[in-house]
Structures are given as C-alpha cells and as structure tokens.
Protein backbone atom coordinates (compact mmCIF):
# COMPACT_ATOMS: atom_id res chain seq x y z
CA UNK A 1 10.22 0.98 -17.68
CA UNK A 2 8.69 2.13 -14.31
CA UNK A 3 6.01 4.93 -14.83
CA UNK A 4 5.07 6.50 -11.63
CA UNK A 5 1.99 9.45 -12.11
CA UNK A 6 0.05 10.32 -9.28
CA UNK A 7 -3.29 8.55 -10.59
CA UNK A 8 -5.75 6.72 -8.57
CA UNK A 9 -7.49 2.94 -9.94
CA UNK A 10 -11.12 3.06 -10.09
CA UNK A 11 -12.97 0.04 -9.93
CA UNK A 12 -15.88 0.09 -12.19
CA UNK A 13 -18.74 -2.51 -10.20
CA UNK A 14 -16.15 -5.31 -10.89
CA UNK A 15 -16.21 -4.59 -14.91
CA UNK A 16 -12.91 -5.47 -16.38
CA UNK A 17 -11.82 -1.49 -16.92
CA UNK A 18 -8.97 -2.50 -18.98
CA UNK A 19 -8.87 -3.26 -23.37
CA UNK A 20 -6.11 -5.27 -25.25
CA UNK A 21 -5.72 -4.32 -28.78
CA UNK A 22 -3.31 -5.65 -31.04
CA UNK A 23 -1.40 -6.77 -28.17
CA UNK A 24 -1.40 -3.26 -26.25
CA UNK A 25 -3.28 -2.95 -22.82
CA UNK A 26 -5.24 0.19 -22.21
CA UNK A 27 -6.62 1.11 -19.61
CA UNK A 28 -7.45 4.82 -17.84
CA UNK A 29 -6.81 6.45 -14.46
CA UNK A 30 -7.70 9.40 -12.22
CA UNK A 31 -5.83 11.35 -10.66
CA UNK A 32 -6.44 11.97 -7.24
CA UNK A 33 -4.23 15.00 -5.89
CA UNK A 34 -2.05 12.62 -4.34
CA UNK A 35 1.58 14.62 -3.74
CA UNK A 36 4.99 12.99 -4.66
CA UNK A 37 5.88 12.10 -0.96
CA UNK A 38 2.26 10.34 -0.13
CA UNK A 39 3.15 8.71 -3.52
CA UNK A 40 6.40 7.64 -1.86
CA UNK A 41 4.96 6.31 1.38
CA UNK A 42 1.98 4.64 -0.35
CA UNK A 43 4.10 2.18 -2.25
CA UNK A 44 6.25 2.08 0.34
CA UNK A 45 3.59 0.74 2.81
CA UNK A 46 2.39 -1.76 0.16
CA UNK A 47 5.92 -3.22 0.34
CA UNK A 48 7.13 -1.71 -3.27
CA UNK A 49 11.11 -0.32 -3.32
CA UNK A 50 11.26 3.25 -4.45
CA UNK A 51 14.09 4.04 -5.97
CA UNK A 52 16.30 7.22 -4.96
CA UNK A 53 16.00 8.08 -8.72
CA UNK A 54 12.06 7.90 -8.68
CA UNK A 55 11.74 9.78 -5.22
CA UNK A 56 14.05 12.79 -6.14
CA UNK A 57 11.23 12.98 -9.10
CA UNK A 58 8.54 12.75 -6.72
CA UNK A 59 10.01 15.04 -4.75
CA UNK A 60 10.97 17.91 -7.25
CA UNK A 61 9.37 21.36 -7.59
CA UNK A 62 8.22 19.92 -11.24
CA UNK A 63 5.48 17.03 -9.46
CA UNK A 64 2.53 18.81 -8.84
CA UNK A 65 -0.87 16.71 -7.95
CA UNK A 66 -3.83 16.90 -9.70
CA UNK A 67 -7.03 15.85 -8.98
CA UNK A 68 -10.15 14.39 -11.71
CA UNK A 69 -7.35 14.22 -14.30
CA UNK A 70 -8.10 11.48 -16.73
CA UNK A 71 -5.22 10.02 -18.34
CA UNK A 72 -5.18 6.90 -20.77
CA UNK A 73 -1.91 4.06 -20.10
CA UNK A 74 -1.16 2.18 -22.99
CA UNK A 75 1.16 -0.96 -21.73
CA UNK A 76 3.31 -2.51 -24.77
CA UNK A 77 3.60 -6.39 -23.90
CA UNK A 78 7.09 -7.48 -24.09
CA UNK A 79 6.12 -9.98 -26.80
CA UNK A 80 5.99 -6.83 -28.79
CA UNK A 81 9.93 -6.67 -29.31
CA UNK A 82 12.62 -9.01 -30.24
CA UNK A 83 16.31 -9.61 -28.79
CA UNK A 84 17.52 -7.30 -31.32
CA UNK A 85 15.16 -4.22 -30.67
C-alpha cells in the first residue's frame, strides 16, 4: 500500500528516530504545509512515479496542508502475513 500525507522527515542529530516492536516499525513525522501539487513535483524530482490515482488525491479540494502536525506511521512488515491472508 502507498501512503502519501504531506509530512516532512526530521532528522534527530543522527539518532535512529524510528522503533520496531513486535515486528511493526514506528516512527513519527511533521507536517510541513506542503500542498498536494509540491507533493507531486517533489517526488517527482526525486525520480518517484506518481500515479494518476495518487495525484487526482493530491489534487482534490479534500488535501489540505498542514503545518507542525505530528502524526505517528506504524509500517506492518510483510513477514507479518501469510500467502493465504
């Protein structure tokens, strides 16, 4: 599954700012009032495909930026599921 939020990575002084737990990666982000289009040219620039899909949702009246939101991502490692899930 591709997320795509308009959050920004912080670095913290080259501290891992990431958990695992049980075999789910955590981490947090900030948003940075970054809008759906500079979203789309962004990881377009750093050579990532954005799908039509993902920029009609970038681009819809529902998107709005933020800015100092802080949101915590918890990433489920595929190891988590079988072939039959």
């Amino acid at each position: 599954m591709l997320l795509i939020k308009r959050f920004f990575w912080y670095l913290l002084n080259g501290k891992r700012s990431w958990r695992e737990q049980d075999g789910v990666i955590y981490f947090t982000v900030t948003s940075d009032d970054t809008t759906g289009e500079e979203w789309i040219i962004r990881l377009e620039k750093k050579g990532y495909r954005v799908s039509n899909y993902a920029k009609s949702i970038l681009r819809s009246d529902g998107f709005k930026p933020t800015k100092g939101v802080v949101t915590e991502i918890a990433v489920l490692k595929g190891i988590l599921f079988s072939d039959s899930d």
